[in-house]
Every structure is written in C-alpha cells, then in structure tokens.
Protein backbone atom coordinates (compact mmCIF):
# COMPACT_ATOMS: atom_id res chain seq x y z
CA UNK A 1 0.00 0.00 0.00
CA UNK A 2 2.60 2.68 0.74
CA UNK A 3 4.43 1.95 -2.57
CA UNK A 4 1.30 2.40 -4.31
CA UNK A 5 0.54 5.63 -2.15
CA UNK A 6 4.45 6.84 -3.06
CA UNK A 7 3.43 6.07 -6.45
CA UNK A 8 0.40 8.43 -6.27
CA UNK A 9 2.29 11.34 -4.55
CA UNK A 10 -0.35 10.71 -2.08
CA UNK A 11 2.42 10.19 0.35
CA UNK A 12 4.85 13.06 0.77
CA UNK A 13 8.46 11.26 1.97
CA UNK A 14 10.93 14.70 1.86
CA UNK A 15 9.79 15.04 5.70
CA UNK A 16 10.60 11.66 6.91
CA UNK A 17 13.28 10.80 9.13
CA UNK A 18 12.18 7.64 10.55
CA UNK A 19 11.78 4.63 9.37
CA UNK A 20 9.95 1.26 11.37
CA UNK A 21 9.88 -1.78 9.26
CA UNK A 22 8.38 -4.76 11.06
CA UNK A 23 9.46 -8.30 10.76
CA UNK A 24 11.69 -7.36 8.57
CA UNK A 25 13.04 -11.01 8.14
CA UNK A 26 9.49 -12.28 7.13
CA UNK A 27 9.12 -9.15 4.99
CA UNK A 28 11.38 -10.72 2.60
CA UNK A 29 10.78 -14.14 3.56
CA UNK A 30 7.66 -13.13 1.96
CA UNK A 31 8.80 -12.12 -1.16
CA UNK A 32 8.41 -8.01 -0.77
CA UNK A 33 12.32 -7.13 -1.05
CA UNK A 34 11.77 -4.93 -4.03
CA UNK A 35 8.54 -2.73 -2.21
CA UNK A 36 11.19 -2.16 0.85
CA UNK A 37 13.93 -1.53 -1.43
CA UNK A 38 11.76 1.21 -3.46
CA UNK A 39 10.60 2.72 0.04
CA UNK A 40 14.07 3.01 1.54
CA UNK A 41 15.03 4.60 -1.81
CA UNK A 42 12.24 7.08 -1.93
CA UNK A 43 13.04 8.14 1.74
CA UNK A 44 15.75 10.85 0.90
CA UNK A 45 15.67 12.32 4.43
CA UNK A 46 15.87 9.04 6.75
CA UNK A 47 17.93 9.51 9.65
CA UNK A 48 17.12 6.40 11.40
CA UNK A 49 16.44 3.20 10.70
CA UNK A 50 14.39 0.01 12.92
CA UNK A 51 14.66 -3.41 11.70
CA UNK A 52 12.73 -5.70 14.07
CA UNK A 53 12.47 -9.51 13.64
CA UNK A 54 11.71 -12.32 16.02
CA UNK A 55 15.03 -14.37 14.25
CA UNK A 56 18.40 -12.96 13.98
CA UNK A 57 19.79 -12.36 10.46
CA UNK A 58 23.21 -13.13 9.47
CA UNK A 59 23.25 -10.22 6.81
CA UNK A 60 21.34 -6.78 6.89
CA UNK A 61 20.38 -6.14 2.81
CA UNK A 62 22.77 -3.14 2.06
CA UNK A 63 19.66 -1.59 0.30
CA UNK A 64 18.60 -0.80 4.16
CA UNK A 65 21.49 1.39 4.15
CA UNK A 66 22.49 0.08 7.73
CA UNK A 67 25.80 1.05 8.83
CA UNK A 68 27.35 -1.13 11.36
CA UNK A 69 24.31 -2.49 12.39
CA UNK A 70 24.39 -3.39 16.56
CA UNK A 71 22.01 -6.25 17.89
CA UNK A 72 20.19 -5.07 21.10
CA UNK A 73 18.89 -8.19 23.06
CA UNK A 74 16.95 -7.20 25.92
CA UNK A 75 16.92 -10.79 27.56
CA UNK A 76 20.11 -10.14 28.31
CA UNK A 77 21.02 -9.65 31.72
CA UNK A 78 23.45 -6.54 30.94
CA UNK A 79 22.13 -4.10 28.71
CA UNK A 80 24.92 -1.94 26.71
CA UNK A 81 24.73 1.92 27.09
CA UNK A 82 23.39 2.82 23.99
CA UNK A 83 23.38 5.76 21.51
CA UNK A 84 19.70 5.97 20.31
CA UNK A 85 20.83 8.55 18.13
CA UNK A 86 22.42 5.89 16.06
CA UNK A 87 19.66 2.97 16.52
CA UNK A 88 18.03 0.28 14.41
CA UNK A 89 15.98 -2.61 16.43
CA UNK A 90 16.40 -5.91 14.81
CA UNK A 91 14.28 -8.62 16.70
CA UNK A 92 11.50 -6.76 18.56
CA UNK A 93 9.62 -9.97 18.99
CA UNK A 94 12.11 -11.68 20.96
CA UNK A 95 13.44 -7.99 22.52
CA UNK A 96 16.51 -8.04 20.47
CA UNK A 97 17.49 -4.80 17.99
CA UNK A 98 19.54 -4.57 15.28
CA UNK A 99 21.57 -0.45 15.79
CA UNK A 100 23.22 1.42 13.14
C-alpha cells in the first residue's frame, strides 16, 4: 500500500526521518524485497532506521542502508549503554534490535 501511495504522490516522503519496518526477516521471507527496497530509496531524508524480527539475520540487505548495524537483546542480563541517536531494532519480537 505505501508503494502504491508513493506512487500516487499521495504520500509526501521529503519530511521523513524515521523509518519502522516490522518483521523485517518475514518481509522478505515473503517475497516483498523490491517494495522495501523502493521505500528506503524514496526516503531521501531518513535519519534512522528500525529493523525488528523475532530471528536474527546473518546479513542486513545493504539496500537498508544500515551502517554497522548493533544487535540489542533485551533478555540479556546486561544491557549496553546505547546511543539511540544511532539505533536500528532488529528482533523486537524476541526484545533483540539490530543499531546502526
């Protein structure tokens, strides 16, 4: 829907900064790589980037534009000092984040 709404110019992206994309994993487990990949590259302005999945992924797409993506697990017992500044979650589900 949002491609289609980018599409339309019914959606304005020059103002966003953020972008969420849930279950990322399944996203393109799912078979809708090229939609994310035409979203990301719409969004001229992102500043930060959330990647949440309930599985960890051995390689972020580099169409994410992730930059030394950090894992954030909070069933951890020690949770790293973290710059959310700089911040992509990876696996929400399971309370684990993926940081760039």
């Amino acid at each position: 829907r949002i491609v289609d709404h980018i599409r339309r110019g019914n959606l304005k992206t020059d103002k966003i900064k953020l972008l969420i994309l849930d279950e990322f994993d399944k996203s393109l487990e799912f078979g809708f790589k090229t939609e994310m990949e035409f979203i990301i590259g719409e969004l001229n302005n992102l500043e930060k980037r959330f990647l949440t999945s309930a599985t960890k992924m051995e390689q972020i797409p580099d169409f994410t534009g992730t930059q030394n993506p950090f894992e954030l697990n909070f069933l951890q017992t020690a949770i790293p000092k973290i710059n959310f500044n700089s911040i992509i979650p990876f696996n929400f589900t399971t309370a684990s984040f993926y940081s760039i």
